[in-house]
Protein backbone atom coordinates (compact mmCIF):
# COMPACT_ATOMS: atom_id res chain seq x y z
CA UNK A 1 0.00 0.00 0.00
CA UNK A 2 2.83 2.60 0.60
CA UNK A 3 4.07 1.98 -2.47
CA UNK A 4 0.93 2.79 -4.40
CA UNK A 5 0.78 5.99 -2.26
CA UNK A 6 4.28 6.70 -2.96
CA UNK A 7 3.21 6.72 -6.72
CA UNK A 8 0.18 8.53 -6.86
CA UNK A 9 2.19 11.86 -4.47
CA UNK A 10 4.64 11.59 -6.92
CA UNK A 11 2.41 11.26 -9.97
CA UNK A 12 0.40 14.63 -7.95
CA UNK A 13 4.01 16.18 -8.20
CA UNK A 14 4.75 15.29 -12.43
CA UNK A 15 0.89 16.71 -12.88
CA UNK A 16 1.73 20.24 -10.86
CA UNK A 17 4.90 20.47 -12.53
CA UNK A 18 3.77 20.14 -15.78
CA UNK A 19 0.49 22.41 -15.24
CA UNK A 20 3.05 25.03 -14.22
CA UNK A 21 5.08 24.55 -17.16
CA UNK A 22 2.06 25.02 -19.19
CA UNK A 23 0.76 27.93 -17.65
CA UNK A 24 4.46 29.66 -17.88
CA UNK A 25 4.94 28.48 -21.46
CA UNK A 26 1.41 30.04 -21.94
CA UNK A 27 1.99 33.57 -20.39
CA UNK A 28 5.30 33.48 -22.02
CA UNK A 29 3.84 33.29 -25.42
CA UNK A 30 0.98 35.88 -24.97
CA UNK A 31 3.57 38.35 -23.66
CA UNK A 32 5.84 37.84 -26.83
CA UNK A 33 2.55 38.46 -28.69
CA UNK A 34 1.40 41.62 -26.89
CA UNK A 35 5.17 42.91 -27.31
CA UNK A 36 5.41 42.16 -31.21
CA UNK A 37 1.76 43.59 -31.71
CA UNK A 38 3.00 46.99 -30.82
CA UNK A 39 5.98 46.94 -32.21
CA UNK A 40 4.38 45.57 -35.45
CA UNK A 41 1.59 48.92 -34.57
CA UNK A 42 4.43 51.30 -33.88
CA UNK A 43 6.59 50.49 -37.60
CA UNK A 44 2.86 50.75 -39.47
CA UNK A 45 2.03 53.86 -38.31
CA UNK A 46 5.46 55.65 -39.13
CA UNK A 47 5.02 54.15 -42.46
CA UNK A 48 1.85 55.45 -43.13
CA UNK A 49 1.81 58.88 -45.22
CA UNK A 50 -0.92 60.34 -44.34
CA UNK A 51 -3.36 57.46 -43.60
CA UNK A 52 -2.30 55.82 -46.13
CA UNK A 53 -0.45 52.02 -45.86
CA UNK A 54 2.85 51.96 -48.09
CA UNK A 55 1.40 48.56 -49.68
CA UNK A 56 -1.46 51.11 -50.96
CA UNK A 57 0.93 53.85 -52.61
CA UNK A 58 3.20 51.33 -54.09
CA UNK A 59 0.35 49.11 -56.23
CA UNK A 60 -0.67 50.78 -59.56
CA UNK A 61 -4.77 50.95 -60.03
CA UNK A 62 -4.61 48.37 -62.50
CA UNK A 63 -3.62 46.07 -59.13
CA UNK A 64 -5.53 47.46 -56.75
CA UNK A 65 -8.52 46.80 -59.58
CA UNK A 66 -7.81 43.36 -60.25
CA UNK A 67 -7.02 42.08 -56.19
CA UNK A 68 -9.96 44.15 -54.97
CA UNK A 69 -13.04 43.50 -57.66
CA UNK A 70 -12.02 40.02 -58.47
CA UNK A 71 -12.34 38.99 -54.46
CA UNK A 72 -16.26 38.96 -55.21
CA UNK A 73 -17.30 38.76 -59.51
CA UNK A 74 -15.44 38.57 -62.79
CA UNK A 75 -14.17 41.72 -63.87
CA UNK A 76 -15.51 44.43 -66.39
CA UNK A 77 -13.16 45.39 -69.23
CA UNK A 78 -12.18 49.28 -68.31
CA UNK A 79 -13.33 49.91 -71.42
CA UNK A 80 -16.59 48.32 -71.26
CA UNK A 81 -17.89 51.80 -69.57
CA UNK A 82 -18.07 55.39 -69.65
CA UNK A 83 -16.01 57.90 -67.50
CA UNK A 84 -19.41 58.64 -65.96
CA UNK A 85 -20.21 55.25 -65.53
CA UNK A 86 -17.32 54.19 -63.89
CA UNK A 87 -17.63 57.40 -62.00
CA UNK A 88 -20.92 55.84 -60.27
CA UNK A 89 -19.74 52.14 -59.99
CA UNK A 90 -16.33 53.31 -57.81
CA UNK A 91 -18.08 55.05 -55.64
CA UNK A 92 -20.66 52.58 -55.20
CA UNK A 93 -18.02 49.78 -54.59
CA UNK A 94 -15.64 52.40 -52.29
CA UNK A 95 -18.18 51.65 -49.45
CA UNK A 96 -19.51 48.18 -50.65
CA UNK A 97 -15.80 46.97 -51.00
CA UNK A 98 -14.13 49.41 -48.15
CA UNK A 99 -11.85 50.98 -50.87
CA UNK A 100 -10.07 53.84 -49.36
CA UNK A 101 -10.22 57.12 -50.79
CA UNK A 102 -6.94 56.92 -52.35
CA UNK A 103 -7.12 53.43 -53.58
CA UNK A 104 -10.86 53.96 -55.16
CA UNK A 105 -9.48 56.85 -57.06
CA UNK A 106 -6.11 54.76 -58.38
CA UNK A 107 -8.31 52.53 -59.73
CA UNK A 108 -10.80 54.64 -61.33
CA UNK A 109 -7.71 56.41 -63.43
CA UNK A 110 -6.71 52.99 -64.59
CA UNK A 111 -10.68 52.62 -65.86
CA UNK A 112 -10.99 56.10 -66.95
CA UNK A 113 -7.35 55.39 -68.80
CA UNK A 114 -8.88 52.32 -70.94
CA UNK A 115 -11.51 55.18 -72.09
């Protein structure tokens, strides 16, 4: 019998130790996540101009066009409307798509370019 309790205090000990383990490893890894969060948070917002990410300036309209409208239907030609029509249809899909200002208006000079 003292045997069998010997086993079970000392399987009590292996389970506290590796709780604890876990619970440190755990902290440990939400801290390193908090900490690289605001870095990340602190480099993005010095390398915004104005608002504005720096993946945003560097893309021509013609990319912004085709990795923004072809996330939901096939794409129109730019040619296939007016200056007037595209007009309407970027800002319609500026709020439908959450375009920003300045990427709505890159790609409506690549449409208004086909034209």
């Amino acid at each position: 019998m003292d045997l069998r309790l010997l086993k079970l205090k000392i399987m009590k000990k292996i389970n506290k130790i590796i709780l604890l383990v876990t619970v440190v490893v755990f902290v440990t890894i939400i801290f390193t996540q908090c900490a690289t969060q605001q870095n990340a948070t602190s480099t993005e917002s010095t390398s915004f101009a104005k608002g504005v990410p720096e993946y945003v300036l560097q893309k021509s309209g013609a990319q912004l066009w085709a990795e923004s409208c072809i996330r939901c239907h096939n794409t129109a030609s730019p040619a296939t409307f007016s200056d007037t029509e595209w007009d309407v249809a970027i800002k319609h899909m500026e709020i439908r798509a959450q375009l920003t200002k300045v990427e709505a208006e890159k790609v409506l000079e690549f449409l208004k370019s086909a034209n």
